[in-house]
N, C-alpha and C. Protein backbone atom coordinates (compact mmCIF):
# COMPACT_ATOMS: atom_id res chain seq x y z
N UNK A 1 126.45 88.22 110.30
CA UNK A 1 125.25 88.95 110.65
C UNK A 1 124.56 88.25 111.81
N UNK A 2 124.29 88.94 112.93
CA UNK A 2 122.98 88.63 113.82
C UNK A 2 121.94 89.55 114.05
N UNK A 3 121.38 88.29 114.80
CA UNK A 3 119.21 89.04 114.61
C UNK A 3 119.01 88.42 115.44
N UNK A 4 118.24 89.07 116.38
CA UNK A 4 117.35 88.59 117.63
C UNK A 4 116.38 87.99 116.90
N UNK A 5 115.93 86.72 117.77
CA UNK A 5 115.11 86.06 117.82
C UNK A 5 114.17 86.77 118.20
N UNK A 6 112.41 85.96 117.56
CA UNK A 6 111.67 87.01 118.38
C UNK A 6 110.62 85.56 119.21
N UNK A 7 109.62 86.22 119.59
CA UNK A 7 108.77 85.20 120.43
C UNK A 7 108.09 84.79 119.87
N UNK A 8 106.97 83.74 120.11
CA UNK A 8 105.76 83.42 119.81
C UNK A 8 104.87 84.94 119.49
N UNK A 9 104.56 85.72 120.21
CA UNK A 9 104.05 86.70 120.01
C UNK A 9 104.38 88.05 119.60
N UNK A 10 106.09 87.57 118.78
CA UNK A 10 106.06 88.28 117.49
C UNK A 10 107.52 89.48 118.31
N UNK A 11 107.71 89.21 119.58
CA UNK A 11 108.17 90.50 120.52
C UNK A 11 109.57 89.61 120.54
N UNK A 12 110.89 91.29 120.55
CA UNK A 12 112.17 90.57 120.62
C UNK A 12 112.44 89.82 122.31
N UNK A 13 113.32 88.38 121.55
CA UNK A 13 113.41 87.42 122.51
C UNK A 13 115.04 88.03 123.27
N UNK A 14 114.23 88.28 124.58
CA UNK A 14 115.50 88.72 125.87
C UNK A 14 115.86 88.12 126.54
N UNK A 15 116.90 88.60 127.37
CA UNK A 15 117.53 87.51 128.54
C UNK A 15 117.68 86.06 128.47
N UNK A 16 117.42 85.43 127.12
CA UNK A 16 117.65 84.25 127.20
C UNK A 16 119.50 84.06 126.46
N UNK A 17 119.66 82.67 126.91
CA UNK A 17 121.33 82.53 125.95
C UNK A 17 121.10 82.39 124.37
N UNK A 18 120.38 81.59 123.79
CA UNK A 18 120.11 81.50 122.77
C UNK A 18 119.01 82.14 121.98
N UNK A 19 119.32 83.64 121.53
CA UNK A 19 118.56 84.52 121.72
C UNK A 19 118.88 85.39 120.41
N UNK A 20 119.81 84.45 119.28
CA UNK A 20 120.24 85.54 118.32
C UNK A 20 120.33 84.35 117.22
N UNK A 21 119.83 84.85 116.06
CA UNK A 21 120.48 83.67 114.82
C UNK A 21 121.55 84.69 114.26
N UNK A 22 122.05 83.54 113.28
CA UNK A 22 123.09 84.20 112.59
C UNK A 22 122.96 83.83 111.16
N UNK A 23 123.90 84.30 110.19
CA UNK A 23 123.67 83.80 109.01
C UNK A 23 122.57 84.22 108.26
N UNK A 24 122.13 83.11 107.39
CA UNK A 24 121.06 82.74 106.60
C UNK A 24 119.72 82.47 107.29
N UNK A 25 119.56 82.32 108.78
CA UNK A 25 118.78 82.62 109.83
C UNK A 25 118.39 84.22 110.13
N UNK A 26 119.47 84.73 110.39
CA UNK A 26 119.79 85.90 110.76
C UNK A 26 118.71 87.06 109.20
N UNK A 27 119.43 86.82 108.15
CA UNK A 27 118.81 87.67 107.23
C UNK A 27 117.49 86.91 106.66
N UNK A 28 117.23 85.94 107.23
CA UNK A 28 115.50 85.84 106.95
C UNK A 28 114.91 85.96 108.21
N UNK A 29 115.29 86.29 109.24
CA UNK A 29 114.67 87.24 110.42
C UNK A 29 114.94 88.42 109.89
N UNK A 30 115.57 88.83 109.46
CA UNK A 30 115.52 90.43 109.11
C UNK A 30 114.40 90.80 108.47
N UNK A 31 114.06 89.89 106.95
CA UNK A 31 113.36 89.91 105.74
C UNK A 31 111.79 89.98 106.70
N UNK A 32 111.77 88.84 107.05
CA UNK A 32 110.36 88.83 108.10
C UNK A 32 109.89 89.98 108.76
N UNK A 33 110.67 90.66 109.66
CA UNK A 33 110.51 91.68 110.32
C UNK A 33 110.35 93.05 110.06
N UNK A 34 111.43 92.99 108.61
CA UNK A 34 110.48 93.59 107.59
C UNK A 34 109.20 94.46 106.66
N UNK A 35 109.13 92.56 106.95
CA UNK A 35 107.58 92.62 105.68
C UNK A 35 106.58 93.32 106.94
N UNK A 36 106.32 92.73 108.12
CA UNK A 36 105.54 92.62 109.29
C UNK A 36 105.30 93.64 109.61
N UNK A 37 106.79 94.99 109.74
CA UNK A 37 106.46 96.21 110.13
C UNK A 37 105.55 96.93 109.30
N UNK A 38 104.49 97.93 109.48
CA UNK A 38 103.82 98.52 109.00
C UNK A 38 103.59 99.72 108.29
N UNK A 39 104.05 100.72 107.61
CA UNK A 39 104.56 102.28 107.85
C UNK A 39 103.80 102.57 108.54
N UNK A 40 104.78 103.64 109.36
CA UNK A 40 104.14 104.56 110.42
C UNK A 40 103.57 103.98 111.71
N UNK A 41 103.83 102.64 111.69
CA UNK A 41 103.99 101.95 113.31
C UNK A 41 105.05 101.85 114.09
N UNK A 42 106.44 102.08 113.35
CA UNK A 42 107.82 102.51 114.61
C UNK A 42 107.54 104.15 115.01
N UNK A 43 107.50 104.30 115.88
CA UNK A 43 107.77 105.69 116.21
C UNK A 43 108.94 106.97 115.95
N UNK A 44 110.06 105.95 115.94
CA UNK A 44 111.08 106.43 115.77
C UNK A 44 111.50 107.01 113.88
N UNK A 45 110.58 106.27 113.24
CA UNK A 45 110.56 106.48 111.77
C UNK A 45 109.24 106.22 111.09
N UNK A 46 108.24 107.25 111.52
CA UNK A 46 107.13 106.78 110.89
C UNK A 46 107.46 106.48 108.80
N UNK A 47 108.29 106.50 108.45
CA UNK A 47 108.03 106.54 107.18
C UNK A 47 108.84 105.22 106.80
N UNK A 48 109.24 104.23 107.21
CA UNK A 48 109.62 102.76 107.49
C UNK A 48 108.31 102.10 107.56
N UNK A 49 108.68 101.36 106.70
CA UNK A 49 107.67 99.78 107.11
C UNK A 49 106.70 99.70 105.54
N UNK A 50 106.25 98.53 105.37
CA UNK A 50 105.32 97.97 104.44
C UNK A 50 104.21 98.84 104.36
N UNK A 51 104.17 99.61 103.38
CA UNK A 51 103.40 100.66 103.32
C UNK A 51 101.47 99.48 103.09
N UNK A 52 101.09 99.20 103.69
CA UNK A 52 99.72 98.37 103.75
C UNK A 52 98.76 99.06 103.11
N UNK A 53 98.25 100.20 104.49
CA UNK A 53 96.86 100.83 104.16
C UNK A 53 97.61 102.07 103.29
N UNK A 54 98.67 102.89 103.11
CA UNK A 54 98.95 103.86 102.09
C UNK A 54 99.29 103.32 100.77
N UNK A 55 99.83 102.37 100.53
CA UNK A 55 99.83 101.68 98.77
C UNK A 55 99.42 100.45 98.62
N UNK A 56 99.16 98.96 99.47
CA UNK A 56 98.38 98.34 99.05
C UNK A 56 97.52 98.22 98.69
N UNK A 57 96.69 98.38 100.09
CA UNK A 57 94.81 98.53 99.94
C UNK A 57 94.42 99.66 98.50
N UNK A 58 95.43 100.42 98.20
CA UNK A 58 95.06 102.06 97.22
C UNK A 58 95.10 100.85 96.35
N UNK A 59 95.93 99.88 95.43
CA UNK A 59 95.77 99.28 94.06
C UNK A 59 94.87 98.53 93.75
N UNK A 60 93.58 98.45 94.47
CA UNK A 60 92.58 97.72 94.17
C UNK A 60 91.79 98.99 93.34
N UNK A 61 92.17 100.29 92.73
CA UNK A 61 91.57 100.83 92.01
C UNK A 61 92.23 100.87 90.84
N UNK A 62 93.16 100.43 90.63
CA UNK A 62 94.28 99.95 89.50
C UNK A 62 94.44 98.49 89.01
N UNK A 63 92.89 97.64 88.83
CA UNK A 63 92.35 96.39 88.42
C UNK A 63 93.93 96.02 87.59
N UNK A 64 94.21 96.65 86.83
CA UNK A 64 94.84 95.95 85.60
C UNK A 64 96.35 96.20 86.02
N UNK A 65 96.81 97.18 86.84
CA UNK A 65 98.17 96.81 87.32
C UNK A 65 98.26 96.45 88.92
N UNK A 66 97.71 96.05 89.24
CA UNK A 66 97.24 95.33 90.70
C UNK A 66 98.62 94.75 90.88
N UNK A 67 98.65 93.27 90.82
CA UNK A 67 99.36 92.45 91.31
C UNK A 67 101.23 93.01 90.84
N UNK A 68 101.01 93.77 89.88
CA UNK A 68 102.94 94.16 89.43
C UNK A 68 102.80 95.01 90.61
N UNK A 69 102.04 96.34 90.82
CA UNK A 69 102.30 97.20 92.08
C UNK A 69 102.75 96.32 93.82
N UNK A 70 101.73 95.82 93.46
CA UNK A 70 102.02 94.87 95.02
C UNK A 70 103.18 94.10 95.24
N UNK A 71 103.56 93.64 93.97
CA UNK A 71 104.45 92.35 94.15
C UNK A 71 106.03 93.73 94.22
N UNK A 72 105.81 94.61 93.36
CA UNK A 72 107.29 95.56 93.46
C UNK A 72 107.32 96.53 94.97
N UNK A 73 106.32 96.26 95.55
CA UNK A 73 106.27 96.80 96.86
C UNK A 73 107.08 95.92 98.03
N UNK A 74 106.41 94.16 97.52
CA UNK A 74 106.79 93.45 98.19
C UNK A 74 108.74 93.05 97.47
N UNK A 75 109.14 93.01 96.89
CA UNK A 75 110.23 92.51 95.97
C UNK A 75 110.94 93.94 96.49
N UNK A 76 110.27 94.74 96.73
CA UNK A 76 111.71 96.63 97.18
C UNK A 76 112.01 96.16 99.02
N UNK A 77 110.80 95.63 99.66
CA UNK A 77 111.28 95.45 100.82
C UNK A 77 112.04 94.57 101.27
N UNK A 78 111.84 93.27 100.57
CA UNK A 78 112.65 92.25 101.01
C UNK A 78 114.00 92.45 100.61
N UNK A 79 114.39 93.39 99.45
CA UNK A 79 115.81 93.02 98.50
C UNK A 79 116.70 94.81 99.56
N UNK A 80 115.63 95.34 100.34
CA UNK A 80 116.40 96.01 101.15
C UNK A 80 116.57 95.91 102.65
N UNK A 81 116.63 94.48 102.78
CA UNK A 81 117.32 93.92 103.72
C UNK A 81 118.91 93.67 103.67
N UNK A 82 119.09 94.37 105.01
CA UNK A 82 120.68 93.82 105.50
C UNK A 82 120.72 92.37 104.87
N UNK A 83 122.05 91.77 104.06
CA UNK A 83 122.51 90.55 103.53
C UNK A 83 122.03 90.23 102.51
N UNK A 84 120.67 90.88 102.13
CA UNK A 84 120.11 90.19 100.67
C UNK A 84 121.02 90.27 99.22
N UNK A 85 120.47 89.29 98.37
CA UNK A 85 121.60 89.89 97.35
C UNK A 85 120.54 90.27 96.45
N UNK A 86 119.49 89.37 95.68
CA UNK A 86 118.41 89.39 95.03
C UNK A 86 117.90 88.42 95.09
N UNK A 87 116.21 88.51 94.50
CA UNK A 87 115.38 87.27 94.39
C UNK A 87 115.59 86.65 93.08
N UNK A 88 115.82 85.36 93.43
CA UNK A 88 115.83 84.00 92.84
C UNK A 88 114.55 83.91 91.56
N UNK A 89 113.67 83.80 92.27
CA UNK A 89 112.22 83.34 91.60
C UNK A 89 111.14 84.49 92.70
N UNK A 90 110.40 84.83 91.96
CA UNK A 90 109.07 85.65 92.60
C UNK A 90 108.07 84.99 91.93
N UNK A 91 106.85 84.56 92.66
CA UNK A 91 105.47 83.80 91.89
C UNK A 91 104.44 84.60 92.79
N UNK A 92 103.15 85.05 92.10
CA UNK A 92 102.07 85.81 93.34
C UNK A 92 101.11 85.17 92.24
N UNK A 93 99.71 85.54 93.17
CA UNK A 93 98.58 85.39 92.82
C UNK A 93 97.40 86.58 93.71
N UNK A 94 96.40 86.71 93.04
CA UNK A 94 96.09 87.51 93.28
C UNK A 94 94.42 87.03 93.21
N UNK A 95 93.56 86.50 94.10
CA UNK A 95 92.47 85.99 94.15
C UNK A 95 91.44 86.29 94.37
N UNK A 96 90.43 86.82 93.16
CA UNK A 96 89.89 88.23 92.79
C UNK A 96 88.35 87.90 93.69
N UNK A 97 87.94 86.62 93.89
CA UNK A 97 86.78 85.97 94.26
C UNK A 97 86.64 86.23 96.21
N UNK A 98 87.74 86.15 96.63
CA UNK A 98 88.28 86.06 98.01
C UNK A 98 89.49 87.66 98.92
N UNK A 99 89.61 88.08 97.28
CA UNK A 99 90.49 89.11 97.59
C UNK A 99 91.78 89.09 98.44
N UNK A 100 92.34 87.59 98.07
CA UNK A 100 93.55 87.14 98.70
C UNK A 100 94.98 87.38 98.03
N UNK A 101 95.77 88.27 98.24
CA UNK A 101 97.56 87.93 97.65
C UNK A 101 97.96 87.12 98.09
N UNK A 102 98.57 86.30 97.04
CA UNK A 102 99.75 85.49 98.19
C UNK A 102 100.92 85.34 96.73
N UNK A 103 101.97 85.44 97.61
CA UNK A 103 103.68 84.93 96.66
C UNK A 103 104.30 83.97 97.81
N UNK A 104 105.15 83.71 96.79
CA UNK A 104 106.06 82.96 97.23
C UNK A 104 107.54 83.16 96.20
N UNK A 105 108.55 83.51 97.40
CA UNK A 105 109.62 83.50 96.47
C UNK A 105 110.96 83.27 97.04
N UNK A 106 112.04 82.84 96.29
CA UNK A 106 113.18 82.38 97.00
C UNK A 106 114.45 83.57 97.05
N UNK A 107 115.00 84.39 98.24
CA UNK A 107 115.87 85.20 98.30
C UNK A 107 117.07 84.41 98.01
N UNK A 108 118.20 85.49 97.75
CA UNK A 108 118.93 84.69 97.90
C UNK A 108 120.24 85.99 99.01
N UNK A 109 121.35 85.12 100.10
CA UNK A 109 121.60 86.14 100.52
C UNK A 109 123.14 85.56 100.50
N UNK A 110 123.99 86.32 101.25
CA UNK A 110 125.53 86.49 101.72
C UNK A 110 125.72 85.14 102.29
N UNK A 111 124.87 84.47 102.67
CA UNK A 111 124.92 83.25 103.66
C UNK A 111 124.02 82.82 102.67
N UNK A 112 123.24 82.17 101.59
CA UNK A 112 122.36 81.03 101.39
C UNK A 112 121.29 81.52 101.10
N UNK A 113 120.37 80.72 100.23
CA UNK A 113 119.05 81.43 100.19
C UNK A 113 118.36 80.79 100.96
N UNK A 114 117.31 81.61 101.20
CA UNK A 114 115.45 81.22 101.76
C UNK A 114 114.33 81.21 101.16
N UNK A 115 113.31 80.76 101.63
CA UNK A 115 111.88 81.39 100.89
C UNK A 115 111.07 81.65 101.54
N UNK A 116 110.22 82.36 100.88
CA UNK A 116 109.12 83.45 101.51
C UNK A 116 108.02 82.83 101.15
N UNK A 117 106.91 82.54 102.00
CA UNK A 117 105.58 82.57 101.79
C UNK A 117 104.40 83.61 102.18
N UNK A 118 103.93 84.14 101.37
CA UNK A 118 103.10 85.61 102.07
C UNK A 118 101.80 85.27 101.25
N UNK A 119 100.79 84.66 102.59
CA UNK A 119 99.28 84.75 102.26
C UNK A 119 98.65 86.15 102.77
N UNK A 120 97.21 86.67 102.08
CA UNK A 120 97.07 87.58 103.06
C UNK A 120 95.88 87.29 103.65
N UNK A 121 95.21 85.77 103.86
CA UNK A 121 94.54 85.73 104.23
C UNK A 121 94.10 86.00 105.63
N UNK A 122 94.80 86.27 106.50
CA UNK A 122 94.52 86.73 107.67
C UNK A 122 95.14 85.60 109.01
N UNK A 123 95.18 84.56 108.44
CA UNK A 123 96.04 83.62 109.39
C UNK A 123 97.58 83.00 108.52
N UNK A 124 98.00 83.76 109.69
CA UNK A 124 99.51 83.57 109.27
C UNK A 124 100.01 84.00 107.67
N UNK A 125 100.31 85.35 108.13
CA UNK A 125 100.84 86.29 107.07
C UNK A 125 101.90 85.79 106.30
N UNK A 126 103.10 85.59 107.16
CA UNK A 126 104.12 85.16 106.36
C UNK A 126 104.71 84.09 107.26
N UNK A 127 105.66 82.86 105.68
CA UNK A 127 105.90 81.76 106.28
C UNK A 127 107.58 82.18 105.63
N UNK A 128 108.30 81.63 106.22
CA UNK A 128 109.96 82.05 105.85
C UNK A 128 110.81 80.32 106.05
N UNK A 129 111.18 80.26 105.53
CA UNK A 129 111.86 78.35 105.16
C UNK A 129 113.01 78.87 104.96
């Protein structure tokens, strides 16, 4: 498997030689890119991407199944990535004072596993190891 690299500012990395991972690189650039897309921000498929403002933001009226909705939103996108096989371990929290999600969990893929860190506090969404 390969995956473009992307930039500092998130945009695929061009014209350079070293410009593609592979592997276990490769499918946690996928997983990332992913989570990041938004629904209804590719043009080409508005109905792709991390559904945010249509089913996240909505389960804050569903107090008591909150965090299972979010986390199976997050756990359907990552495990339908090119190379994934399944997740390892899934852990979230859900921080009712601050109104913060965050998980962390270890994929596992065709090449090796990774892990995911997803705060939503607003700096630096997701961390991928």
């Amino acid at each position: 498997m390969k995956y473009r690299k992307l930039t500092e500012d998130g945009d695929y990395m061009l014209g350079r030689r070293d410009q593609f991972y592979e592997g276990r690189e490769a499918a946690a650039q996928a997983a990332k890119t992913r989570l990041l897309l938004l629904q209804g921000e590719w043009w080409e498929n508005t109905e792709d991407g991390l559904p945010l403002y249509q089913e996240i933001l909505n389960t804050f009226h569903a107090p008591d199944r909150r965090a299972e909705l979010i986390d199976l939103i997050i756990s359907e996108r990552i495990l339908g990535t090119t190379g994934v096989e399944s997740l390892t371990a899934f852990d979230s929290n859900i921080d009712m004072q601050t109104r913060v999600y965050s998980a962390v969990c270890v994929v596992q893929t065709n090449f090796g596993a990774f892990s995911v860190q997803i705060s939503g506090n607003g700096s630096g969404l997701l961390n991928i190891s």
